[in-house]
Protein backbone atom coordinates (compact mmCIF):
# COMPACT_ATOMS: atom_id res chain seq x y z
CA UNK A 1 0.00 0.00 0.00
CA UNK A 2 2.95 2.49 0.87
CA UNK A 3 4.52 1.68 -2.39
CA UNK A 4 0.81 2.43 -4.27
CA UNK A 5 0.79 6.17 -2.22
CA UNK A 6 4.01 7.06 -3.41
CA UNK A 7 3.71 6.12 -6.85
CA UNK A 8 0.50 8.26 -6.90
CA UNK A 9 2.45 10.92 -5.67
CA UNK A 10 5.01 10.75 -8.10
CA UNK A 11 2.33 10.31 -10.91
CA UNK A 12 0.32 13.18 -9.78
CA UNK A 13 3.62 15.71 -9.17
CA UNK A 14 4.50 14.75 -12.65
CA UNK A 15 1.20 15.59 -13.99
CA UNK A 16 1.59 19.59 -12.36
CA UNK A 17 5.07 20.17 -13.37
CA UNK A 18 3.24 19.69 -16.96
CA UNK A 19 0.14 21.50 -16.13
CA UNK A 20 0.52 25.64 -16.17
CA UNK A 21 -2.14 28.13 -16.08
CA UNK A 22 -2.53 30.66 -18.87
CA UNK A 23 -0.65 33.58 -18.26
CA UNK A 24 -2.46 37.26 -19.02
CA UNK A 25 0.99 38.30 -20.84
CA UNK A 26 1.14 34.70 -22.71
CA UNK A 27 -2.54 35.23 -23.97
CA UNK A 28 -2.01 38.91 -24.87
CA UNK A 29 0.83 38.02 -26.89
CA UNK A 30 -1.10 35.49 -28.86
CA UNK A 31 -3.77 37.42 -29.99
CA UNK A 32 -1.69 40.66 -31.11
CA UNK A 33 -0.51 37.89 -33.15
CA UNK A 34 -3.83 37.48 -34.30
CA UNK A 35 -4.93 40.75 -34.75
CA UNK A 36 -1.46 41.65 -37.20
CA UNK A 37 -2.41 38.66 -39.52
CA UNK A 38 -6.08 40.03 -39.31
CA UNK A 39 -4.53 43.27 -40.29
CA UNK A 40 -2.54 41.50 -43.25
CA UNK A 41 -5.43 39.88 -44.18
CA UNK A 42 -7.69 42.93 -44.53
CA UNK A 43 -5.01 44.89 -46.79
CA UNK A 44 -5.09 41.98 -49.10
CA UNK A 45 -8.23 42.26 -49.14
CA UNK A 46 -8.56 45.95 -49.99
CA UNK A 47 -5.24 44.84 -53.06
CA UNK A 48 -3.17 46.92 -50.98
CA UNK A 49 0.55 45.13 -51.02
CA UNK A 50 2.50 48.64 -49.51
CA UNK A 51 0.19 48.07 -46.14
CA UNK A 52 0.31 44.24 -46.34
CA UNK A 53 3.95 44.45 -46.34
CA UNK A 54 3.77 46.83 -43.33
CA UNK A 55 1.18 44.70 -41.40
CA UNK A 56 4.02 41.36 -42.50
CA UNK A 57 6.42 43.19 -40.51
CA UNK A 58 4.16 43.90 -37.65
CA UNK A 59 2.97 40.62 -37.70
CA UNK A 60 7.14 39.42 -37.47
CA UNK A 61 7.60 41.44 -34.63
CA UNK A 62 4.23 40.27 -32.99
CA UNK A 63 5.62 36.48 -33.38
CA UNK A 64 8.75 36.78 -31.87
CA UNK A 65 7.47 38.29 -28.69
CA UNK A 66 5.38 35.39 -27.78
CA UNK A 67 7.38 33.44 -25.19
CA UNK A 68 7.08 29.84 -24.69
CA UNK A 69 8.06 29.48 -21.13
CA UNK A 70 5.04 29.82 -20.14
CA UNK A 71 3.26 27.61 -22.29
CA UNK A 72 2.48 24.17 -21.53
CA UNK A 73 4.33 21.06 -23.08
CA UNK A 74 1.66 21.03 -25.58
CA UNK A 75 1.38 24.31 -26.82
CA UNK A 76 5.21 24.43 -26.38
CA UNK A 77 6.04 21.56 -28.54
CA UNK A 78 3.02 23.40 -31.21
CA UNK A 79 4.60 26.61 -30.98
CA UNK A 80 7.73 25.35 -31.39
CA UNK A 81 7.12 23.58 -34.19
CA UNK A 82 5.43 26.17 -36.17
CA UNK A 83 7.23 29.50 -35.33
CA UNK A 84 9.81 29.85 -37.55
CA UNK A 85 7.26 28.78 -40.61
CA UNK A 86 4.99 31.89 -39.42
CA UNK A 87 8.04 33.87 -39.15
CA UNK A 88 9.26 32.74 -42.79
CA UNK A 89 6.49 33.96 -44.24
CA UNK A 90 5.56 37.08 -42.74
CA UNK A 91 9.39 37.91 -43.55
CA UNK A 92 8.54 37.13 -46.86
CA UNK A 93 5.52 39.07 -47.36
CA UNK A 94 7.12 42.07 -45.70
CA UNK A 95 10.00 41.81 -48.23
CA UNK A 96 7.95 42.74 -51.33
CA UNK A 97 5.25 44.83 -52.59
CA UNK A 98 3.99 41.77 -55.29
CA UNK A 99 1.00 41.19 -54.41
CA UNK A 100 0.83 37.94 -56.02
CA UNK A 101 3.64 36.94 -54.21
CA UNK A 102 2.09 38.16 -50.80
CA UNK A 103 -0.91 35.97 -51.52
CA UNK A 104 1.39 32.90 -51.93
CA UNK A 105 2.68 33.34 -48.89
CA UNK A 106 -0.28 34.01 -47.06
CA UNK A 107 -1.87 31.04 -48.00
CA UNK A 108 0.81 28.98 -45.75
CA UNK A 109 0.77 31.39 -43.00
CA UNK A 110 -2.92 31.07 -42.75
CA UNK A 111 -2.84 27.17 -42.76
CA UNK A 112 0.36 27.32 -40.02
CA UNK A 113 -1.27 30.01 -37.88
CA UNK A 114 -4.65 28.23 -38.03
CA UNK A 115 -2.94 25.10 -36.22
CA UNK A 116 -1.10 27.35 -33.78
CA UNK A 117 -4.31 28.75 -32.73
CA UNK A 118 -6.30 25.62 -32.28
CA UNK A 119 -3.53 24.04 -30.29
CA UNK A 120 -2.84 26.82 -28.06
CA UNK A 121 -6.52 27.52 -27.58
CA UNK A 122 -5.67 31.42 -26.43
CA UNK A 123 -8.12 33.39 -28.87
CA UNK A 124 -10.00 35.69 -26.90
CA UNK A 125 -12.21 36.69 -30.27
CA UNK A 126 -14.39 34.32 -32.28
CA UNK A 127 -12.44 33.60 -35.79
CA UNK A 128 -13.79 31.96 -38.99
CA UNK A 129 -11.84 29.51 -41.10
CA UNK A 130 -12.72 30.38 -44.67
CA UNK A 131 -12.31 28.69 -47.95
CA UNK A 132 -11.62 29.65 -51.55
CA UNK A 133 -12.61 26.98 -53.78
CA UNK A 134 -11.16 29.11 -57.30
CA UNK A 135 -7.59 28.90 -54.73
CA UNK A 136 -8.68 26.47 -53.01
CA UNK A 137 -6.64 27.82 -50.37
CA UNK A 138 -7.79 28.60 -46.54
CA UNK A 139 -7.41 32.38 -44.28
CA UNK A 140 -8.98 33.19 -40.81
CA UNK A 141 -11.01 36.39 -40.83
CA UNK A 142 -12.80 38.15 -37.33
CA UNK A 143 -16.06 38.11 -39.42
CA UNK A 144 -18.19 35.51 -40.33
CA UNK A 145 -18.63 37.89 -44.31
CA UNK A 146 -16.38 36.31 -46.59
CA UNK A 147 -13.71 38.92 -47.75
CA UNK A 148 -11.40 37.21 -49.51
CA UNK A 149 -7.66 38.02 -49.64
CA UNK A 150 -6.91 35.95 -52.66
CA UNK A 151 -8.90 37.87 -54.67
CA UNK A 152 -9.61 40.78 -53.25
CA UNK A 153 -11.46 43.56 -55.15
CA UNK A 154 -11.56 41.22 -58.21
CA UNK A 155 -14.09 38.65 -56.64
CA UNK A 156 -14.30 39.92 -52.87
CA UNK A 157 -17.12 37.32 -52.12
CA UNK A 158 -15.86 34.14 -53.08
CA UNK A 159 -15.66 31.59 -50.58
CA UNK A 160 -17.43 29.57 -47.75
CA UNK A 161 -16.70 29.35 -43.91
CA UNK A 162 -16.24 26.33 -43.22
CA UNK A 163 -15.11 26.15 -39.43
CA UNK A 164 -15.75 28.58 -36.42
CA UNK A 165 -12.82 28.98 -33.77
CA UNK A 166 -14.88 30.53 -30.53
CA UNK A 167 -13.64 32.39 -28.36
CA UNK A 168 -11.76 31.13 -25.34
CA UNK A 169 -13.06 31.94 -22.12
CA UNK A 170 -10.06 32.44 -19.76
């Protein structure tokens, strides 16, 4: 029976060192991520590569502020694995003013930053996965009105939402 007590103890003081509670700073970080790519999105929307490029940059400075120390191991070993892609491209994007070439990019930020978000579950706003079928490429948007920033003014309505990420309550 003693041995049973202390291995429960061990299991369970495992279990904590793994377990942290959502900081205010950690989930303030995320979601000025957020709301850069948001602010990407929207000036792709509007064809506006000078302002996409300066939201890019933004964004790059939003990402590498986000710690990870105080981050769980699950969200750690997410946002570990997907920084440097989100970084990669918003480097990219804020390195040129083609706005075809923004677009590219954006398309694998959006997919990289949409499994970010669901892992580290930190969104204090209610996002929409959208879809492009002509692209057939994916964005998150803060409304559920498709604007889409493949297109933009050329066919600003095409596309479907196809997912809704609510809002955490912390």
């Amino acid at each position: 029976m003693k041995k049973l007590t202390i291995l429960l103890l061990i299991i369970f003081s495992a279990a904590l060192g793994t377990v942290k509670a959502v900081t205010p700073a950690l989930t303030e970080d995320v979601n000025n991520v957020i709301k850069n790519y948001l602010a990407l999105k929207n000036a792709l929307v509007i064809d506006n590569a000078p302002v996409a490029q300066a939201c890019a940059a933004t964004l790059l400075a939003a990402i590498s502020t986000v710690s990870d120390k105080e981050m769980n191991a699950a969200q750690r070993k997410t946002w570990l694995a997907y920084a440097d892609k989100l970084s990669f491209d918003s480097r990219h994007i804020s390195e040129t003013t083609d706005i075809d070439h923004q677009r590219e990019h954006f398309a694998n930020l959006s997919v990289n930053i949409l499994a970010v978000l669901k892992a580290l579950k930190l969104n204090t706003a209610t996002l929409y996965k959208q879809y492009c079928p002509m692209k057939k490429k994916y964005w998150l948007s803060e409304a559920s009105a498709i604007k889409n920033p493949y297109y933009g003014s050329k066919m600003p309505t095409c596309g479907e939402t196809k997912e809704t990420l609510q809002a955490v309550k912390l």
